[in-house]
N, C-alpha and C. Protein backbone atom coordinates (compact mmCIF):
# COMPACT_ATOMS: atom_id res chain seq x y z
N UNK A 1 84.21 137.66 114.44
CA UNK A 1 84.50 136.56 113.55
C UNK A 1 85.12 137.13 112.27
N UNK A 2 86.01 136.47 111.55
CA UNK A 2 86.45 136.69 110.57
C UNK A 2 86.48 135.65 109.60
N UNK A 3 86.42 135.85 108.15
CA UNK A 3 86.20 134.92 107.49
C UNK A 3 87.99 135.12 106.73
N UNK A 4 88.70 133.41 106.18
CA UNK A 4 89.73 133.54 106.11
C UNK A 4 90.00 132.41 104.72
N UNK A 5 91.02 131.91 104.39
CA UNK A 5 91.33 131.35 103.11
C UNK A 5 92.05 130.19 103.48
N UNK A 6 91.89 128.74 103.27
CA UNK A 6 92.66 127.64 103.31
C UNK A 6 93.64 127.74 101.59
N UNK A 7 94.25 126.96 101.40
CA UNK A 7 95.05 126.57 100.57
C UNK A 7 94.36 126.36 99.27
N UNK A 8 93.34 125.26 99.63
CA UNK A 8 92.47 124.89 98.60
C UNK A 8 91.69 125.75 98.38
N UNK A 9 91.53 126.78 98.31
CA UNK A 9 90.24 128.15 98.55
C UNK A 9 89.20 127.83 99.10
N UNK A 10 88.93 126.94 100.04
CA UNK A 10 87.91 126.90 100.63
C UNK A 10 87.50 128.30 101.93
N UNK A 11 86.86 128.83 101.95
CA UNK A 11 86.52 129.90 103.26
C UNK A 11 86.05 129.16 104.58
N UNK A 12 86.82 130.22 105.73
CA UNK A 12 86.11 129.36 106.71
C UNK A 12 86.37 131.03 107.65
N UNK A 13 85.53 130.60 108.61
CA UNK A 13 85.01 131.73 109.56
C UNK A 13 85.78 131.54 111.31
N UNK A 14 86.79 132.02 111.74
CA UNK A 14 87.28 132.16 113.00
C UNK A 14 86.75 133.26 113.57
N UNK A 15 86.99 132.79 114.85
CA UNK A 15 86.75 133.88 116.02
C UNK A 15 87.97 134.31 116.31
N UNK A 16 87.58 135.85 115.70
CA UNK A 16 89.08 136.72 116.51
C UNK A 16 89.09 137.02 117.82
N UNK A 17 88.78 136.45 118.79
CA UNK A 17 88.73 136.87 119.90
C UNK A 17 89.70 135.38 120.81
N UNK A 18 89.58 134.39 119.20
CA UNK A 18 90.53 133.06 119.98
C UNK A 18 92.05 132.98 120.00
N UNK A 19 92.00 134.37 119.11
CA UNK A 19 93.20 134.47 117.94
C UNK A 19 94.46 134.50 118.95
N UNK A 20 95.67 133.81 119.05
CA UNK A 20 96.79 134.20 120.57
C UNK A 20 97.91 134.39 119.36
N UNK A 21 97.82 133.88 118.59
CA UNK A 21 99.19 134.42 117.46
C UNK A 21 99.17 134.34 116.00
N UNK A 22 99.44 134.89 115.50
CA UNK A 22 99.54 134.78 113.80
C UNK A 22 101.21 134.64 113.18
N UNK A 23 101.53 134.19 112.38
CA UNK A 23 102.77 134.15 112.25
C UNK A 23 103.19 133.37 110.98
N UNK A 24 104.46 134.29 110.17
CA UNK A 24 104.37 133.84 108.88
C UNK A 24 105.92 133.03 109.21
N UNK A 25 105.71 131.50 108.33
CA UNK A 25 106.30 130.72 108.38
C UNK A 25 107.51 130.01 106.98
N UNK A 26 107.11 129.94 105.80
CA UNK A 26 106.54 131.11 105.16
C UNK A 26 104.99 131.46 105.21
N UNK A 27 104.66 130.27 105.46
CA UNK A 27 102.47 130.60 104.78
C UNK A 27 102.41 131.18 106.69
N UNK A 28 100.90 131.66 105.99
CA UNK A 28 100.54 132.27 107.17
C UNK A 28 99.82 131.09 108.33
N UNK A 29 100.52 131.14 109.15
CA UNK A 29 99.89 130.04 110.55
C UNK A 29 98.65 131.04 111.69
N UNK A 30 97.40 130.49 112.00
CA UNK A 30 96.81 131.72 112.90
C UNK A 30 96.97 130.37 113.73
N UNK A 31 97.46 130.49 115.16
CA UNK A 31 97.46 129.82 115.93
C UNK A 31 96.47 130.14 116.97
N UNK A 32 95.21 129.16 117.70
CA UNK A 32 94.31 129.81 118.41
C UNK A 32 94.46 129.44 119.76
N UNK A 33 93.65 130.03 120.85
CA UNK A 33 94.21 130.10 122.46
C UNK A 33 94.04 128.83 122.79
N UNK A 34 93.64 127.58 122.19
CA UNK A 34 92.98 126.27 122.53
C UNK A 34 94.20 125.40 122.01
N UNK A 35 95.14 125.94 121.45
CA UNK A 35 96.64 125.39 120.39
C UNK A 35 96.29 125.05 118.73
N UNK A 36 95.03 124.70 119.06
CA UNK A 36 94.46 124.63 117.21
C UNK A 36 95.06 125.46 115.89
N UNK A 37 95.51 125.15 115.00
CA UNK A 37 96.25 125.89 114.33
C UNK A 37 95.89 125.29 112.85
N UNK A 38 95.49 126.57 111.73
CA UNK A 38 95.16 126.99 110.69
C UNK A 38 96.41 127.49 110.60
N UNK A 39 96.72 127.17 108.34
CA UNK A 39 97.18 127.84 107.72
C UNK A 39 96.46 128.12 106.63
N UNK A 40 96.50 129.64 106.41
CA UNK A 40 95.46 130.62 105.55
C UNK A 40 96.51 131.10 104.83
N UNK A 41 95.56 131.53 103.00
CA UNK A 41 96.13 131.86 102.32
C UNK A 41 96.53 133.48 102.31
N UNK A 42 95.89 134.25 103.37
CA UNK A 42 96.31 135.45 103.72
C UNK A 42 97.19 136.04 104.49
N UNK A 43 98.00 137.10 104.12
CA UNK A 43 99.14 137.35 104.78
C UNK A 43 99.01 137.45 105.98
N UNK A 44 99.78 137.52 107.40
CA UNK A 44 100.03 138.21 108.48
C UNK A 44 99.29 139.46 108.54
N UNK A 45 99.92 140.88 107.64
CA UNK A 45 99.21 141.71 107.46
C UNK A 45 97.59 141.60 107.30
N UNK A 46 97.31 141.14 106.38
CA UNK A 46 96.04 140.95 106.01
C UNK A 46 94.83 140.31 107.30
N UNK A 47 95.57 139.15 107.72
CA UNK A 47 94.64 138.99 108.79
C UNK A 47 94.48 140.14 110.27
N UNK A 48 95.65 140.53 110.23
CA UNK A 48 95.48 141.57 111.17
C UNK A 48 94.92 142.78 111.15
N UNK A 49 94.39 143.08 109.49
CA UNK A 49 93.63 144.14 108.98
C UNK A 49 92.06 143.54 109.46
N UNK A 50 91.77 142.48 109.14
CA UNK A 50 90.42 141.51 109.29
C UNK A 50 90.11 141.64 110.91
N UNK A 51 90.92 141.41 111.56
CA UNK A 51 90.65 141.14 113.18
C UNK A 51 90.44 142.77 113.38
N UNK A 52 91.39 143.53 112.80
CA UNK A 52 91.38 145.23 113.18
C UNK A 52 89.70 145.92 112.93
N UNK A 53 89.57 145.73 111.85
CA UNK A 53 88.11 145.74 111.28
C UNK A 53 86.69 145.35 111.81
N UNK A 54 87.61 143.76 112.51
CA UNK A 54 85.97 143.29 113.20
C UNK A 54 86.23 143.96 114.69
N UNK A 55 87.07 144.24 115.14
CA UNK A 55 87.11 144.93 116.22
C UNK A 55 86.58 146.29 116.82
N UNK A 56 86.80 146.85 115.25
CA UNK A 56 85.96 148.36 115.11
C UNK A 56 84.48 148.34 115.01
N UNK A 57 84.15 147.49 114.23
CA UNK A 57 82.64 147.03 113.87
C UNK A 57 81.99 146.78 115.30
N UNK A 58 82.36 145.96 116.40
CA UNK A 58 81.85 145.20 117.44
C UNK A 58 81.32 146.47 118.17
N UNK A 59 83.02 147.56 118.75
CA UNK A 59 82.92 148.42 119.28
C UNK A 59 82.10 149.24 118.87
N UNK A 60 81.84 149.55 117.68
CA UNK A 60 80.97 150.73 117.19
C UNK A 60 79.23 150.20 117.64
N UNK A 61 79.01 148.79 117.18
CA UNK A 61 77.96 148.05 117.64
C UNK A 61 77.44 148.36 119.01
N UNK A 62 78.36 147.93 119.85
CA UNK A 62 78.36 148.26 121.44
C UNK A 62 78.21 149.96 121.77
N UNK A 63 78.63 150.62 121.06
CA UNK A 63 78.43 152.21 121.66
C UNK A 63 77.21 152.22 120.94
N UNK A 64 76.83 152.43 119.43
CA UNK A 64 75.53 152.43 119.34
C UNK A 64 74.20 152.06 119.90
N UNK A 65 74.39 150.85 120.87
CA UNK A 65 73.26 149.79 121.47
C UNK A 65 73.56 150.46 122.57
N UNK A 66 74.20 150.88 122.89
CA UNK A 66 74.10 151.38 124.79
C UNK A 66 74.33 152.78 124.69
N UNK A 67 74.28 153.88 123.15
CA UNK A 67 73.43 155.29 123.44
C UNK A 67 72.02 154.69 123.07
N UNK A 68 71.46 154.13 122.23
CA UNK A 68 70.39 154.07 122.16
C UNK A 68 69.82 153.59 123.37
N UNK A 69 70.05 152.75 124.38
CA UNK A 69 69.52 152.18 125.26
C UNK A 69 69.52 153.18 126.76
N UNK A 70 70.85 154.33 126.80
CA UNK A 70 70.28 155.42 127.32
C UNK A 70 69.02 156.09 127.22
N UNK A 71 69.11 156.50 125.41
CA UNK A 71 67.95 157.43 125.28
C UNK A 71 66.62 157.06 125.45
N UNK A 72 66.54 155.11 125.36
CA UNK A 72 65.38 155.07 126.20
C UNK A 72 64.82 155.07 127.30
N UNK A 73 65.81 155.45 127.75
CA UNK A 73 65.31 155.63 129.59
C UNK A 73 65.01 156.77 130.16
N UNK A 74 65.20 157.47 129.47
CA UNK A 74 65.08 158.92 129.92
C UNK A 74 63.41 159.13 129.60
């Protein structure tokens, strides 16, 4: 999930995993796999730093939980 910027500064929280395109129009459009479509006050770049980030986080999550879940079996 990523948290992102409407116009009005309100925050709101997407799932990067719905994410099928981002694209600057000029404003930034995140278009999601369902056709639903947000425009955020953050760049192209920027959201793709956000999705990059939660992507690392998840993965790191997932290797941590499944060495630990080795070492208890042994």
């Amino acid at each position: 999930m990523i948290t992102v910027t409407r116009f009005n500064r309100s925050r709101f929280v997407i799932n990067a995993d719905w994410i099928e395109t981002i694209e600057s129009t000029p404003d930034t459009v995140i278009t999601l796999t369902n056709g639903k479509k947000f425009v955020v006050s953050e760049t192209v770049e920027e959201v793709v730093d956000l999705v990059i980030k939660y992507k690392q986080k998840i993965f790191f999550l997932d290797r941590l939980i499944n060495t630990n879940t080795q070492n208890d079996d042994n």
